[in-house]
Protein backbone atom coordinates (compact mmCIF):
# COMPACT_ATOMS: atom_id res chain seq x y z
CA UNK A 1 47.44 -39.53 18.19
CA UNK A 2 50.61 -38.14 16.13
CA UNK A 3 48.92 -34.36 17.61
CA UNK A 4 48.99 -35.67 21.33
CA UNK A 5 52.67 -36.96 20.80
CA UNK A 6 53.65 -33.99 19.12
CA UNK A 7 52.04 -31.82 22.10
CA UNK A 8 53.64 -34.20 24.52
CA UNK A 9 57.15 -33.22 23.27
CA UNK A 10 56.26 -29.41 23.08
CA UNK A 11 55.32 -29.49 26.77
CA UNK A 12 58.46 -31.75 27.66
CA UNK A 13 60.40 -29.42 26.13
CA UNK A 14 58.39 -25.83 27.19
CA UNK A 15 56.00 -27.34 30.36
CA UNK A 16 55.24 -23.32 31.51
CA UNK A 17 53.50 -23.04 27.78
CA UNK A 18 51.04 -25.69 28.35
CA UNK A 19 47.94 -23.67 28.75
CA UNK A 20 49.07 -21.54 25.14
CA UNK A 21 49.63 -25.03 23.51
CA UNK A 22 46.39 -26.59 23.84
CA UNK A 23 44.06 -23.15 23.43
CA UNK A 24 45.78 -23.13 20.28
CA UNK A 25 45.43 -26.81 19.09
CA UNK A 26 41.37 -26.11 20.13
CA UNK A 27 41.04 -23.26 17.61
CA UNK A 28 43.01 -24.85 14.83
CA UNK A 29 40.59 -27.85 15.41
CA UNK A 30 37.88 -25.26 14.91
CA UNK A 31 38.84 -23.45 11.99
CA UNK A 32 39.75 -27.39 10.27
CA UNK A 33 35.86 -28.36 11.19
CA UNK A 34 34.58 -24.70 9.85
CA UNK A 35 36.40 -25.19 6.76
CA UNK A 36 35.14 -28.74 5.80
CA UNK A 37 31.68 -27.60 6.57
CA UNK A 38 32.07 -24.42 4.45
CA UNK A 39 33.50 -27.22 1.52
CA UNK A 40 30.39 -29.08 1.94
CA UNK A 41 28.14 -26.60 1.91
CA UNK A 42 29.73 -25.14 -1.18
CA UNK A 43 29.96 -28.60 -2.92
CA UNK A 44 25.80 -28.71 -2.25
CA UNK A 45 25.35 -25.61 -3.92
CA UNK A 46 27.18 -26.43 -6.81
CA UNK A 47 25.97 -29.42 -7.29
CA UNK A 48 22.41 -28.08 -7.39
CA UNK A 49 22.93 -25.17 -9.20
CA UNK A 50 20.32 -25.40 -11.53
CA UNK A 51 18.64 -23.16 -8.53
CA UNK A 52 20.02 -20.40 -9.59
CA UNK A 53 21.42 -20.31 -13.36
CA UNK A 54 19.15 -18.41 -15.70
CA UNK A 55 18.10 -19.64 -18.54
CA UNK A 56 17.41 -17.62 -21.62
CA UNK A 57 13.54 -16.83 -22.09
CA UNK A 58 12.80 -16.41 -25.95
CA UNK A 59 9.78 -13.97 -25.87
CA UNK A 60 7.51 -12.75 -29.01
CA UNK A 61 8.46 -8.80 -28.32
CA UNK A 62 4.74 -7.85 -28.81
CA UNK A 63 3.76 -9.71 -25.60
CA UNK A 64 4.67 -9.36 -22.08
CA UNK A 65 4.35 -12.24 -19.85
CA UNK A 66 4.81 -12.72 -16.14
CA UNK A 67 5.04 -16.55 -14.93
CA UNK A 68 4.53 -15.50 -11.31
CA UNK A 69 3.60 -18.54 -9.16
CA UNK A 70 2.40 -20.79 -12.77
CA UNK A 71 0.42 -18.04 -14.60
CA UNK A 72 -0.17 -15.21 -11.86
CA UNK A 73 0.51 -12.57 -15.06
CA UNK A 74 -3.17 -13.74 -15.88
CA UNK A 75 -4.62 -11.80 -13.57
CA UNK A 76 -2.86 -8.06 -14.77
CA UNK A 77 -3.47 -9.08 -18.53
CA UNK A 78 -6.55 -6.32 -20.07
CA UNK A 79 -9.54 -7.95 -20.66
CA UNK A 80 -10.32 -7.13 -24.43
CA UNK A 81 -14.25 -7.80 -24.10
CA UNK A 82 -14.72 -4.63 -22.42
CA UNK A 83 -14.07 -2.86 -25.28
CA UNK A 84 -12.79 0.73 -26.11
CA UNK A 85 -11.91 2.77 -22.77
CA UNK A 86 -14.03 5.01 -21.58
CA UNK A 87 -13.40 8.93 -20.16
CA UNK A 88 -14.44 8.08 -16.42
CA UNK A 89 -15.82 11.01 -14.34
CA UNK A 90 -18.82 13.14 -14.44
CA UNK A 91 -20.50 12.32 -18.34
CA UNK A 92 -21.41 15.69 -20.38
CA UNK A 93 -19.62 17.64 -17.36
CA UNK A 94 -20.41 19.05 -14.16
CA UNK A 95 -24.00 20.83 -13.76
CA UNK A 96 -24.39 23.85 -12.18
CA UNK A 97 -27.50 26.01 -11.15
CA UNK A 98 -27.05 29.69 -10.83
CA UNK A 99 -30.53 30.15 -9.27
CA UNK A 100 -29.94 29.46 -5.49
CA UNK A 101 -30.59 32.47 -2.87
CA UNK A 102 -29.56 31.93 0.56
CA UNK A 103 -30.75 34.18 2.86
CA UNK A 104 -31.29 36.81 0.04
CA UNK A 105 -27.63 36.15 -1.31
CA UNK A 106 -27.53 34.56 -5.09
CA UNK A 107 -25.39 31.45 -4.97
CA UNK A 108 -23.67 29.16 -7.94
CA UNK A 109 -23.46 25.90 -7.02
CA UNK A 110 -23.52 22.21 -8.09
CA UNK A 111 -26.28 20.36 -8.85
CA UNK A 112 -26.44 17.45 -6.45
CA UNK A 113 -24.38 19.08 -4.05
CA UNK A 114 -25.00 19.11 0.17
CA UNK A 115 -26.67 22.20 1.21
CA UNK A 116 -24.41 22.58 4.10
CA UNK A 117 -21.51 23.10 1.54
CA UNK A 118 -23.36 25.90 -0.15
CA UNK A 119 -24.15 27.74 3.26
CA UNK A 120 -20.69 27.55 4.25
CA UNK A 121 -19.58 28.80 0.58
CA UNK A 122 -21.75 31.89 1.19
CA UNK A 123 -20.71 32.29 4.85
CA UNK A 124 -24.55 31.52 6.05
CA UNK A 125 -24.37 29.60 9.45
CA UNK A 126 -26.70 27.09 10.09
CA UNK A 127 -26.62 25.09 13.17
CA UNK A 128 -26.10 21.69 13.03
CA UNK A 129 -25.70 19.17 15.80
CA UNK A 130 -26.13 15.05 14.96
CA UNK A 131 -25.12 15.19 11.04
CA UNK A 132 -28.19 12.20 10.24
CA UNK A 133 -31.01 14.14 10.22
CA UNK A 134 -32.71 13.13 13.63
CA UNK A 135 -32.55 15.67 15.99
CA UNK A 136 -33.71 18.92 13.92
CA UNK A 137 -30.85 21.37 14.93
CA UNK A 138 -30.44 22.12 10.92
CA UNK A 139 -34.19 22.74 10.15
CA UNK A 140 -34.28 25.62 7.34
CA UNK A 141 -36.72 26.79 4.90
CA UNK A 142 -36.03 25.64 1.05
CA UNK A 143 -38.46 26.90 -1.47
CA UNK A 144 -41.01 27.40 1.53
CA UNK A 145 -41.00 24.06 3.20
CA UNK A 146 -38.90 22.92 6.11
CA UNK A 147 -36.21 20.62 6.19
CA UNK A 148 -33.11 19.14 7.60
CA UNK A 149 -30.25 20.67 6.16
CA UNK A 150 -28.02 17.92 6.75
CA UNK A 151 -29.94 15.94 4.32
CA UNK A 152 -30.54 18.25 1.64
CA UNK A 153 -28.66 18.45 -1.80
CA UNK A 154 -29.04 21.14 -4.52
CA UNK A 155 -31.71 21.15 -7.21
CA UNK A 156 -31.55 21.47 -10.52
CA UNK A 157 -34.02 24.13 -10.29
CA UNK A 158 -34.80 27.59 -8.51
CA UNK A 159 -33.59 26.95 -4.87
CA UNK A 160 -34.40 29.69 -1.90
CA UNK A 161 -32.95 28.80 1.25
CA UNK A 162 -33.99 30.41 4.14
CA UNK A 163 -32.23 29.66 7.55
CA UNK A 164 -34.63 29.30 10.60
């Protein structure tokens, strides 16, 4: 009530600054109600602040530990049963055989590897149309029998390839 006699006087006194007066009164209102909430909020946060202090973690140095979610660190921790890591890849190395001809030319290649590889190493086309082996497009001669050259691989022993 003291703001509504106060604004009564003001407008008694200057009546052609009415509008001014009261746009003015509205946004002090405002910024009064934006600063009590921001002292609330503020006085929430503090008073739960336990949120977000840190408290000192005493840690053996040896060990790492992550307390993700109650324990989550489990689950990236080695398992020591498995015992001494191994060298993962192809064991005693890769195997080649040096005895493949392919229409007459000599070929190296690896053992276990798709034909169709090999023929396009050594430039040999061969035909090919459903990649699964069921329509015969790829038929070629290896070591005197005919097959599907989609579904081949190289032997480990004397290999002559001859396309059809």
């Amino acid at each position: 009530s003291t703001h509504r006699c106060a604004g009564a006087a003001l407008l008694t006194v200057f009546p052609h600054h009415h509008h001014h007066y009261t746009s003015s009164l509205y946004h002090l209102c405002i910024i009064i109600i934006m600063n009590r909430f921001v002292f609330l909020l503020l006085t929430c946060l503090v008073a739960s602040s336990n949120a977000f202090s840190v408290l000192p973690s005493v840690q053996n140095p040896s060990q790492t530990s992550l307390n993700l979610f109650g324990g989550l660190g489990d689950a990236f921790k080695n398992d020591d049963k498995l015992g001494e890591r191994k060298n993962e890849g192809l064991k005693g190395g890769v195997k080649y055989n040096e005895q493949i001809l392919i229409n007459g030319k000599s070929v190296k290649a690896v053992v276990g590897q798709p034909i169709k590889a090999v023929a396009n190493s050594a430039r040999v086309k061969i035909q090919y149309d459903c990649q699964k082996g069921d329509c015969g497009t790829c038929m070629i001669k290896m070591n005197g029998r005919k097959v599907k050259a989609c579904q081949m691989k190289v032997p480990a022993g004397k290999c002559v390839i001859e396309t059809l």
